[in-house]
C-alpha atoms as a PDB file:
ATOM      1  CA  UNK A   1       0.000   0.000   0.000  1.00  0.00           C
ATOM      2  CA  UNK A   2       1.551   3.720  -0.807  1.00  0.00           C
ATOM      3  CA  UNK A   3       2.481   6.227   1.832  1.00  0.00           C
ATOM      4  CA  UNK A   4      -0.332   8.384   3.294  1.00  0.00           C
ATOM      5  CA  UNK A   5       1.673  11.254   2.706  1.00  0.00           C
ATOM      6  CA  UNK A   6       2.216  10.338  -0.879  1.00  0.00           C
ATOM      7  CA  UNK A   7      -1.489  10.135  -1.902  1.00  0.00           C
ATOM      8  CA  UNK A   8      -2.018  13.333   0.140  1.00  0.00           C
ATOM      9  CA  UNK A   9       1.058  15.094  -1.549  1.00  0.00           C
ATOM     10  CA  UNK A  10      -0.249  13.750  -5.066  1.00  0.00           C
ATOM     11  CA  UNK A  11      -3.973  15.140  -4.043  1.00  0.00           C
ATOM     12  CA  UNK A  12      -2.670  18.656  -2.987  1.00  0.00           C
ATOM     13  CA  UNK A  13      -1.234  18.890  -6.571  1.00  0.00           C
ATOM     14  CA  UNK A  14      -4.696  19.372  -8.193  1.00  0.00           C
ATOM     15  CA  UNK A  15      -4.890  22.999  -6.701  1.00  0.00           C
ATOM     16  CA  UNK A  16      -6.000  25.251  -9.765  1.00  0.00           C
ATOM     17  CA  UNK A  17      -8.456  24.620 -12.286  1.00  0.00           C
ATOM     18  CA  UNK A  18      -8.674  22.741 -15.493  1.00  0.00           C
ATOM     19  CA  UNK A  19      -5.399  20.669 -13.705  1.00  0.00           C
ATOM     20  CA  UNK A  20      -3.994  17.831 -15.687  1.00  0.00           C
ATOM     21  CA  UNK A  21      -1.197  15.674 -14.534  1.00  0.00           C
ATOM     22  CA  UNK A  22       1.164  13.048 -15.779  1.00  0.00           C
ATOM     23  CA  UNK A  23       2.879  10.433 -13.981  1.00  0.00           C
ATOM     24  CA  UNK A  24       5.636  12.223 -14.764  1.00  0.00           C
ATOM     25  CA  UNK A  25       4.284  15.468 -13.942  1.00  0.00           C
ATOM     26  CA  UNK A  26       3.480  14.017 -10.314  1.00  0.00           C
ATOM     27  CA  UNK A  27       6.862  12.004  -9.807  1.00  0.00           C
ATOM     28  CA  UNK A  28       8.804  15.231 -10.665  1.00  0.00           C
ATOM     29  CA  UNK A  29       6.857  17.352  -8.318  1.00  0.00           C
ATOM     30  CA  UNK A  30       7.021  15.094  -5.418  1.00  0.00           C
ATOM     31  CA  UNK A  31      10.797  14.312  -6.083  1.00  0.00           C
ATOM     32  CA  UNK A  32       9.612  10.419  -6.152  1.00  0.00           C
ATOM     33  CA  UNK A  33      10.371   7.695  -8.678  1.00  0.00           C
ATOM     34  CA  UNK A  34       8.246   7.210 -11.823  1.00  0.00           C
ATOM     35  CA  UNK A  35       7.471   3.893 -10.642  1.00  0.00           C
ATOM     36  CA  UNK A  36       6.739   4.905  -6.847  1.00  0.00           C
ATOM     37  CA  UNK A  37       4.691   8.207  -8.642  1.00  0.00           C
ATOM     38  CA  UNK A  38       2.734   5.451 -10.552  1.00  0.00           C
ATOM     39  CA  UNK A  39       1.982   2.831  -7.828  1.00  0.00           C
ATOM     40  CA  UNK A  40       0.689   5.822  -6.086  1.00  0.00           C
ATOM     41  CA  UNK A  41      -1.373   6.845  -8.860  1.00  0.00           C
ATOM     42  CA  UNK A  42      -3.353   3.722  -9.560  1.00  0.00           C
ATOM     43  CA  UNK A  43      -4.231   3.465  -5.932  1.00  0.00           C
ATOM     44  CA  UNK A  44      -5.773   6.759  -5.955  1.00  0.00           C
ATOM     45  CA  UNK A  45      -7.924   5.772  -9.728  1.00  0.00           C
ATOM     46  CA  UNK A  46      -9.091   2.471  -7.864  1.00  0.00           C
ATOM     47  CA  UNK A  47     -10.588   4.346  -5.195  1.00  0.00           C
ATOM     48  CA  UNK A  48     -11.869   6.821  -7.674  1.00  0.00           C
ATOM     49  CA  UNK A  49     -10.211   9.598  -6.593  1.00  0.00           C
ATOM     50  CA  UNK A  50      -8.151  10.148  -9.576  1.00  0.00           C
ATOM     51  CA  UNK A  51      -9.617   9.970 -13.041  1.00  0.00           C
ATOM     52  CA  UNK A  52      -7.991   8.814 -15.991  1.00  0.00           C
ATOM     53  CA  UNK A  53      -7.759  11.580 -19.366  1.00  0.00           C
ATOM     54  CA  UNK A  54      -6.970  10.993 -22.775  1.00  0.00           C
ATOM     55  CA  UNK A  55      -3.050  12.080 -23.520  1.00  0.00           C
ATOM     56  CA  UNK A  56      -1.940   9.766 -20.262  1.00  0.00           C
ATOM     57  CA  UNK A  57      -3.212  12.724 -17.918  1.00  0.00           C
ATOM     58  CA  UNK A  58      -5.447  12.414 -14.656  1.00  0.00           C
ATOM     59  CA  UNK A  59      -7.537  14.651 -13.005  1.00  0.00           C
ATOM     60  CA  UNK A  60      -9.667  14.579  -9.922  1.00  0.00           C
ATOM     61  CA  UNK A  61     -12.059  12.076  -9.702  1.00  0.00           C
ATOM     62  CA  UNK A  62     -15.944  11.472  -8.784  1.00  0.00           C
ATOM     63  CA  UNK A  63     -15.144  10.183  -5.482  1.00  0.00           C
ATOM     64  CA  UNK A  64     -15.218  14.341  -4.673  1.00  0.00           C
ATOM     65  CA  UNK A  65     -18.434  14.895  -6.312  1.00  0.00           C
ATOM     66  CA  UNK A  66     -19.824  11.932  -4.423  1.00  0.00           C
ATOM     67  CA  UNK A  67     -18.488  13.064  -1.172  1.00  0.00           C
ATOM     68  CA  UNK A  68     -19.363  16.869  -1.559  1.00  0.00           C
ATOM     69  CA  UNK A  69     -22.933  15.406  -1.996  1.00  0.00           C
ATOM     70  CA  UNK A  70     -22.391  13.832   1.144  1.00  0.00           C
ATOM     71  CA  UNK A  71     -21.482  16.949   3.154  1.00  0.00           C
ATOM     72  CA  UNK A  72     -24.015  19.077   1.400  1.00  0.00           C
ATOM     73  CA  UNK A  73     -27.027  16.280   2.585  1.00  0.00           C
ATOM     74  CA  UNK A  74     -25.611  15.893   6.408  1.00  0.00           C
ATOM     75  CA  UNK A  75     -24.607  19.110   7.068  1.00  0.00           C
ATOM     76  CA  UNK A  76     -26.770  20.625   9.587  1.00  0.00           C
ATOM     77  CA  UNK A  77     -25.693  23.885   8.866  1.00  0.00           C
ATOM     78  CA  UNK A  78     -26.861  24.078   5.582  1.00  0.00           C
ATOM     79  CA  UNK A  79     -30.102  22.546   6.429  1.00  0.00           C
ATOM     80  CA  UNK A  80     -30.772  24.727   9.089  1.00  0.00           C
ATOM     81  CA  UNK A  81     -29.509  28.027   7.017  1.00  0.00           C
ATOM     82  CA  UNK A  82     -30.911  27.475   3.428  1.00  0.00           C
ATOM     83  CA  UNK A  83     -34.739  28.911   4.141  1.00  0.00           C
ATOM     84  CA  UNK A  84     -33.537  31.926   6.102  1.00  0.00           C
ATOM     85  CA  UNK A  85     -30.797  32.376   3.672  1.00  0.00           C
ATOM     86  CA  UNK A  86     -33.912  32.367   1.056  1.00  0.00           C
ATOM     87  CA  UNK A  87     -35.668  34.662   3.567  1.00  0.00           C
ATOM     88  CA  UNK A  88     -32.761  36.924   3.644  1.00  0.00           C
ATOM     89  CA  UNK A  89     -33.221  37.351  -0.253  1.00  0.00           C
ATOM     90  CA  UNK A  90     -36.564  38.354  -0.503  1.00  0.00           C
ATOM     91  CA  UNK A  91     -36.866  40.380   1.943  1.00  0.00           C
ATOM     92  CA  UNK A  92     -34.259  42.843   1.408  1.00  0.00           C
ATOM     93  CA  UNK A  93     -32.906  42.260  -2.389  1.00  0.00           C
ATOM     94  CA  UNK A  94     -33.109  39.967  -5.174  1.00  0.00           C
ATOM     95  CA  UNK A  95     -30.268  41.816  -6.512  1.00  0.00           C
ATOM     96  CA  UNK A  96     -27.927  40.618  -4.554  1.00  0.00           C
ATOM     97  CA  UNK A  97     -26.299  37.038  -3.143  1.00  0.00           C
ATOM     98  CA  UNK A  98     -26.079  35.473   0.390  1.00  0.00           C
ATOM     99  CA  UNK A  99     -23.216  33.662   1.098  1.00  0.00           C
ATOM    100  CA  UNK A 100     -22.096  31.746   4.772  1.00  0.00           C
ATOM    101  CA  UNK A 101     -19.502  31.204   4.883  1.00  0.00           C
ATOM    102  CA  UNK A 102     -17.351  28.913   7.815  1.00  0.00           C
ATOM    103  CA  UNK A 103     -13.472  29.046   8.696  1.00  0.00           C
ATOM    104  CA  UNK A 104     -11.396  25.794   7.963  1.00  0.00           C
ATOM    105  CA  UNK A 105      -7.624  26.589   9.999  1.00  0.00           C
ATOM    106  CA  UNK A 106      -6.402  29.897   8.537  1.00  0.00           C
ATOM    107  CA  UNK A 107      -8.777  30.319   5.300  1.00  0.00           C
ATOM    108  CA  UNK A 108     -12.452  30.866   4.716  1.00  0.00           C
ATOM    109  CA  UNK A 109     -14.361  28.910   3.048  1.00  0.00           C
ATOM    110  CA  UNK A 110     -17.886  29.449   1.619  1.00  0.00           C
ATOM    111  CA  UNK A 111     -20.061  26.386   2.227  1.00  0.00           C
ATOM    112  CA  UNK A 112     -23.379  27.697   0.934  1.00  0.00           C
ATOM    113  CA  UNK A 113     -25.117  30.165  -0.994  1.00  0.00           C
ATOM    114  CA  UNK A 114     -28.181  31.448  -2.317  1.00  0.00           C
ATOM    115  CA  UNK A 115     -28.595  33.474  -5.419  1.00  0.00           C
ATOM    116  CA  UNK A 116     -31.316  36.599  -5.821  1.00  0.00           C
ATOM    117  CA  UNK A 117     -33.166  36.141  -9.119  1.00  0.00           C
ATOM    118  CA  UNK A 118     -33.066  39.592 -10.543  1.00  0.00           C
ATOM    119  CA  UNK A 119     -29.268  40.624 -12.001  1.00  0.00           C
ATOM    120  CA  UNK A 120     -26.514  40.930  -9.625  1.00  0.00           C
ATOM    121  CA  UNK A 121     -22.600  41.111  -9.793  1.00  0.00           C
ATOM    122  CA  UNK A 122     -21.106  37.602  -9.362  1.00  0.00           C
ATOM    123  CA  UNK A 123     -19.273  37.126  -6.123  1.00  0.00           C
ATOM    124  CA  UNK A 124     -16.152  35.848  -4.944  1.00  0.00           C
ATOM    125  CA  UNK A 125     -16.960  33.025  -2.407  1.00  0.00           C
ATOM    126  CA  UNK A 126     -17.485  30.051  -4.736  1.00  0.00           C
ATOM    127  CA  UNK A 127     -18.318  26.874  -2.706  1.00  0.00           C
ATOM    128  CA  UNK A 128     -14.735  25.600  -1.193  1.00  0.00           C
ATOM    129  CA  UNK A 129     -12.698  28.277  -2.402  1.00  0.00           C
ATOM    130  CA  UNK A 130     -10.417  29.334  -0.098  1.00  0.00           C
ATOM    131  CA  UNK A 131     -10.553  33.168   0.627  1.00  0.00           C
ATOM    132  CA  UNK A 132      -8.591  34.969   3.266  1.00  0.00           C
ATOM    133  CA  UNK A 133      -9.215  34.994   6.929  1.00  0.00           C
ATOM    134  CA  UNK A 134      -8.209  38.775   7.135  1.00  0.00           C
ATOM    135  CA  UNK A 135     -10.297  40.816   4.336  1.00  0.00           C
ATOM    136  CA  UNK A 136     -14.073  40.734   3.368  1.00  0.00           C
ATOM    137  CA  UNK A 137     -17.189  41.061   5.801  1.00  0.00           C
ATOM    138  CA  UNK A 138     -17.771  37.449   6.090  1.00  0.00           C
ATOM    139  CA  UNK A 139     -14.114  37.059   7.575  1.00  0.00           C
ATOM    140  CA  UNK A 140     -14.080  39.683   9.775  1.00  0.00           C
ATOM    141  CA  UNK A 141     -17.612  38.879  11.347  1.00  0.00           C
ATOM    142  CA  UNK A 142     -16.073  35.629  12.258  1.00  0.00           C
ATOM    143  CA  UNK A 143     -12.509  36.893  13.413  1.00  0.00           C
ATOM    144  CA  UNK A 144     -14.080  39.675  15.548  1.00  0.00           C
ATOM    145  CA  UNK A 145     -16.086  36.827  17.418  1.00  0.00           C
ATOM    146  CA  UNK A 146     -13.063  34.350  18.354  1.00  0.00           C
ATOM    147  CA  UNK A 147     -11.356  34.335  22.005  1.00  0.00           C
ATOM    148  CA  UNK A 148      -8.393  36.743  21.847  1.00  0.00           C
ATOM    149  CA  UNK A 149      -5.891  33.907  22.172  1.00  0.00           C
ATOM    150  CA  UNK A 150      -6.807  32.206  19.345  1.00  0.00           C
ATOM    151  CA  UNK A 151      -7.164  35.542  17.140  1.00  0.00           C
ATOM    152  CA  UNK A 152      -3.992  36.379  18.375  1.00  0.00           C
ATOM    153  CA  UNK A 153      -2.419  32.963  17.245  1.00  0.00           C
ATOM    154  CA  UNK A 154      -3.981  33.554  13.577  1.00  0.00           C
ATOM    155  CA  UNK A 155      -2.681  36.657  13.476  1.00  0.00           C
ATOM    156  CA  UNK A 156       1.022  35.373  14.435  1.00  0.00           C
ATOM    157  CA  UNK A 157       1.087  32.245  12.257  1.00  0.00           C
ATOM    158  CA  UNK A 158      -0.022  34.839   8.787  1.00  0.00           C
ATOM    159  CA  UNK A 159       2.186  37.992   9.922  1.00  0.00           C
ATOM    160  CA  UNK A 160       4.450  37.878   7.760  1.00  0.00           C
ATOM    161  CA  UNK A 161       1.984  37.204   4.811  1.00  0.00           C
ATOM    162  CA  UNK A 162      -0.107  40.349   6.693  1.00  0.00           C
ATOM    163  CA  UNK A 163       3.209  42.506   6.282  1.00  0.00           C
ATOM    164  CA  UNK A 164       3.699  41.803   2.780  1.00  0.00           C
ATOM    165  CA  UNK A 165      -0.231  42.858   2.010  1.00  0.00           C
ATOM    166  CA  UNK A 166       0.206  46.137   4.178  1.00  0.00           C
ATOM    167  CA  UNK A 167      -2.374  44.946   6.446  1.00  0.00           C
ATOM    168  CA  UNK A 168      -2.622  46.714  10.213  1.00  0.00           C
ATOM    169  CA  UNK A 169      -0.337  45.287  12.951  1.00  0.00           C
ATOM    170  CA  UNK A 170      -2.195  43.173  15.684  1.00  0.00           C
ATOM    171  CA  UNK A 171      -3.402  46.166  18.275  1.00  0.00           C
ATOM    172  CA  UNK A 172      -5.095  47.912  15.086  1.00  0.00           C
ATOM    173  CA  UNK A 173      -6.645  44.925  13.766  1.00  0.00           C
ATOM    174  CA  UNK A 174      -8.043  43.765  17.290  1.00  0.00           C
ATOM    175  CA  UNK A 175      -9.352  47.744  18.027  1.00  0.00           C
ATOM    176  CA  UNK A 176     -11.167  47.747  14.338  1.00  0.00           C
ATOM    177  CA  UNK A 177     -13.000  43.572  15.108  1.00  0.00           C
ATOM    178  CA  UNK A 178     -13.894  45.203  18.707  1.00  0.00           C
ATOM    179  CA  UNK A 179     -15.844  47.484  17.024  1.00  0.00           C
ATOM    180  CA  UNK A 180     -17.387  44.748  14.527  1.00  0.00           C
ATOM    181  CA  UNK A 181     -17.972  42.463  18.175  1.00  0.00           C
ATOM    182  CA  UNK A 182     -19.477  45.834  19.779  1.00  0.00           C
ATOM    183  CA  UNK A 183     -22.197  46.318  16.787  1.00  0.00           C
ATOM    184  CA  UNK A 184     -22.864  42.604  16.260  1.00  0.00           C
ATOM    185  CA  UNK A 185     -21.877  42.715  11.899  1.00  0.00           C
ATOM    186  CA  UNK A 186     -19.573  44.006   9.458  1.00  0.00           C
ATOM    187  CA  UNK A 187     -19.713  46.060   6.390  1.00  0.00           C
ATOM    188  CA  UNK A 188     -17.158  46.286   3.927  1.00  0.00           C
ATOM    189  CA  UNK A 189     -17.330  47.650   0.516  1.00  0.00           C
ATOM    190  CA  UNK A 190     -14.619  46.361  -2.176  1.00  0.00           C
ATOM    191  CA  UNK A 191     -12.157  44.752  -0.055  1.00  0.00           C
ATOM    192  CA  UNK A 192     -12.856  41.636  -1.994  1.00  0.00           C
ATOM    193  CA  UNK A 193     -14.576  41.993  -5.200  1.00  0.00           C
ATOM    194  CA  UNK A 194     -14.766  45.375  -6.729  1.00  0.00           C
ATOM    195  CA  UNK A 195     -17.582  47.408  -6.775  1.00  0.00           C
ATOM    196  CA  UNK A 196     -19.341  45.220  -4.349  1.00  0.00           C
ATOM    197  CA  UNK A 197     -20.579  46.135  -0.829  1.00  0.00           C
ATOM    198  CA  UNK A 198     -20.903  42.582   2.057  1.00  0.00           C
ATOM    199  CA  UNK A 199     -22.802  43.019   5.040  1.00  0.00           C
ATOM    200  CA  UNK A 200     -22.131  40.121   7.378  1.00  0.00           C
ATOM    201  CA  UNK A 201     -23.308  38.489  10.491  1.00  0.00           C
ATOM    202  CA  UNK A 202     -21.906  35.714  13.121  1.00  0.00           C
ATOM    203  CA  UNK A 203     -23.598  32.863  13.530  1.00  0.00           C
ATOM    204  CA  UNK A 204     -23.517  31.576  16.774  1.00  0.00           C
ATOM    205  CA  UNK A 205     -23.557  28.351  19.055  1.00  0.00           C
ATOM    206  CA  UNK A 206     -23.816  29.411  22.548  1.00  0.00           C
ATOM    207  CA  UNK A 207     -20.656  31.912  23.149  1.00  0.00           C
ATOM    208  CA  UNK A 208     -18.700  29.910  20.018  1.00  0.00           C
ATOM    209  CA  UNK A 209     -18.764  31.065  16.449  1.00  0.00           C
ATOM    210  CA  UNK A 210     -19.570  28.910  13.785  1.00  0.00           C
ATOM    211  CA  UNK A 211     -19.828  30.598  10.688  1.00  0.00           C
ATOM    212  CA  UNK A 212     -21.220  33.572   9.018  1.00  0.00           C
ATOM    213  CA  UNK A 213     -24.209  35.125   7.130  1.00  0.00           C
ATOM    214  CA  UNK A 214     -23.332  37.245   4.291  1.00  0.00           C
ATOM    215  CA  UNK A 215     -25.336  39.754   2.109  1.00  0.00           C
ATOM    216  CA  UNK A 216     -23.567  41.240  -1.268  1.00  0.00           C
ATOM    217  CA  UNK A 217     -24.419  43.671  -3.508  1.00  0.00           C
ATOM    218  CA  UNK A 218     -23.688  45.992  -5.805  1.00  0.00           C
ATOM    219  CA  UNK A 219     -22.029  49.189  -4.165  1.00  0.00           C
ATOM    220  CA  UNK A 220     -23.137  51.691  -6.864  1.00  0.00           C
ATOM    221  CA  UNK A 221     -26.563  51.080  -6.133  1.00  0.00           C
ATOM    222  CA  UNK A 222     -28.480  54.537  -6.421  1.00  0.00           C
ATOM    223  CA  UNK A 223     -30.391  53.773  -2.637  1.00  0.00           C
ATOM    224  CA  UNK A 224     -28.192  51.933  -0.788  1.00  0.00           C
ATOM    225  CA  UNK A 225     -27.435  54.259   1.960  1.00  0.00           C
ATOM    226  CA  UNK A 226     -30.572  54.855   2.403  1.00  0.00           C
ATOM    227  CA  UNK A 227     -31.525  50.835   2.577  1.00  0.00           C
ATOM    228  CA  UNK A 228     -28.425  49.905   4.642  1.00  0.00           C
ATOM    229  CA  UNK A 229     -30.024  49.838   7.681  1.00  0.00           C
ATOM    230  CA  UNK A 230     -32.218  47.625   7.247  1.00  0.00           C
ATOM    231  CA  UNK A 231     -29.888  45.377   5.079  1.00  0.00           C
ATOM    232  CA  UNK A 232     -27.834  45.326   8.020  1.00  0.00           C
ATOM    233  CA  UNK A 233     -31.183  44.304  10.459  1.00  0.00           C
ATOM    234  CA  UNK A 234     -31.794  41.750   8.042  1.00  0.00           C
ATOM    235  CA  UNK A 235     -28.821  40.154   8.113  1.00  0.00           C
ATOM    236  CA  UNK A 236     -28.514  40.385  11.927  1.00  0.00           C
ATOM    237  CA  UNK A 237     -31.966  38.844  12.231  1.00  0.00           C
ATOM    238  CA  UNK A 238     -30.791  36.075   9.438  1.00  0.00           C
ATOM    239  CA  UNK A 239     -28.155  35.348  11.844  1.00  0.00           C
ATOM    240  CA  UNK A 240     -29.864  35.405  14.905  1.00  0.00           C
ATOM    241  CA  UNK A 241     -32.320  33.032  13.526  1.00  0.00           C
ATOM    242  CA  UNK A 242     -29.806  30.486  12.123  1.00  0.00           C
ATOM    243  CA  UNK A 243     -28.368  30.879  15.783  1.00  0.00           C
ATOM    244  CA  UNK A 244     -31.654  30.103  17.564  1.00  0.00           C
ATOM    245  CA  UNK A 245     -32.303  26.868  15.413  1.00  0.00           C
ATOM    246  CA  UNK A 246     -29.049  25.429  16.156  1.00  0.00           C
ATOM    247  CA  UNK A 247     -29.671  25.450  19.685  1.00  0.00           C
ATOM    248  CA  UNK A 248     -33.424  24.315  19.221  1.00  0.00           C
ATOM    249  CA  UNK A 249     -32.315  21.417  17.610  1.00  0.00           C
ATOM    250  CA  UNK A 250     -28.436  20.682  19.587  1.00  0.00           C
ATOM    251  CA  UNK A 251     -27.047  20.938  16.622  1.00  0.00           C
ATOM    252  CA  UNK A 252     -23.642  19.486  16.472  1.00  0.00           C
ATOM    253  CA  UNK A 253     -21.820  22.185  14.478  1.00  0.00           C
ATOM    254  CA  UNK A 254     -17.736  22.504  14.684  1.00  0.00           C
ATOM    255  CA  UNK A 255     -16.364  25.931  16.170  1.00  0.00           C
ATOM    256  CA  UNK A 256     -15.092  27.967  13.537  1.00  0.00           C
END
């Protein structure tokens, strides 16, 4: 049987899209043997996690769609969140989308969303794309919610990656998600996708946070100051309700 740490390594490979990969291709990034690169391979296409193309290339296989099927039917979350989510939208703008999003170690991840039906800008958080911890609503709304200890330990593990993006040292960042914890959401406008404005929400389980609730729309709308608040109170509400239900029901819902 191959090395754990070989099928992971091979795995983590596939990390853009359209990604084909040789033999070859894998053996040379993993500094292994064509033959060891190979045996690892076929493992990987018997358990259907690698897929076979034409011109001796693989790409992932339908062992992922299977088992994103799986998450997206168990998940409590999403079962608890997708008719508020829906709620969300028509209540305060089909022109929009509403994203919640969780945190997965020191990324962001968007686990579900809900589109409006009239035209919108197209956002950024794409199921399982991996967005930063540090910009965007849905990010902050989570950060500004976590134990100071642990914030402080994401903050020290990414500073140098902070540095490079010009992004506040640790007192200024911790002041500015006070102020986010003090109001209960976050607003941001273009700090991830231009032009767009994200409204954003924890949601809660007990005193732990657990994800996020995230409006976005388009910024250049002609009335949005005047509908913010109650954009924001929608969201809020969105959240609190999400909250509520995963108590009612003991949900059992990782910390983010």
């Amino acid at each position: 049987m191959a090395s754990q740490n070989n099928l992971l390594s091979i795995l983590q490979l596939f990390d853009g899209d359209g990604v084909v990969l040789t033999v070859e291709d894998i053996a040379a990034a993993l500094g292994i043997s064509v033959r060891t690169a190979y045996r690892n391979v076929r493992e990987l296409s018997q358990a259907e996690f690698l897929d076979p193309v034409t011109g001796a290339g693989y790409v992932l296989g339908p062992a992922f769609i299977h088992f994103d099927r799986l998450i997206r039917q168990s998940d409590p979350l999403i079962h608890i969140a997708d008719q508020p989510m829906a709620e969300l939208l028509e209540n305060a703008s089909q022109a929009a989308s509403v994203i919640m999003c969780r945190r997965f170690r020191d990324r962001i991840m968007s686990v579900h969303k809900r589109e409006g039906d009239a035209p919108h800008l197209p956002v950024s958080y794409e199921r399982g794309v991996a967005m930063s911890l540090f910009v965007g609503a849905p990010a902050k709304a989570i950060l500004a919610f976590l134990p100071d200890r642990a914030l402080k330990a994401l903050y020290l593990r990414n500073e140098e990656e902070l540095r490079r993006t010009g992004a506040p040292a640790y007192a200024e960042m911790r002041n500015a998600l006070k102020a986010v914890r003090r109001q209960g959401y976050s607003v941001t406008t273009s700090e991830v996708g231009s032009g767009r404005v994200g409204i954003a929400a924890p949601i809660m389980r007990g005193s732990a946070v657990v994800a996020s609730i995230s409006l976005v729309t388009d910024a250049k709308q002609a009335d949005l100051e005047r509908r913010l608040p109650s954009l924001i109170e929608g969201v809020v509400q969105t959240a609190t309700t999400i909250s509520d239900e995963i108590e009612k029901h003991d949900a059992q819902i990782s910390r983010a």
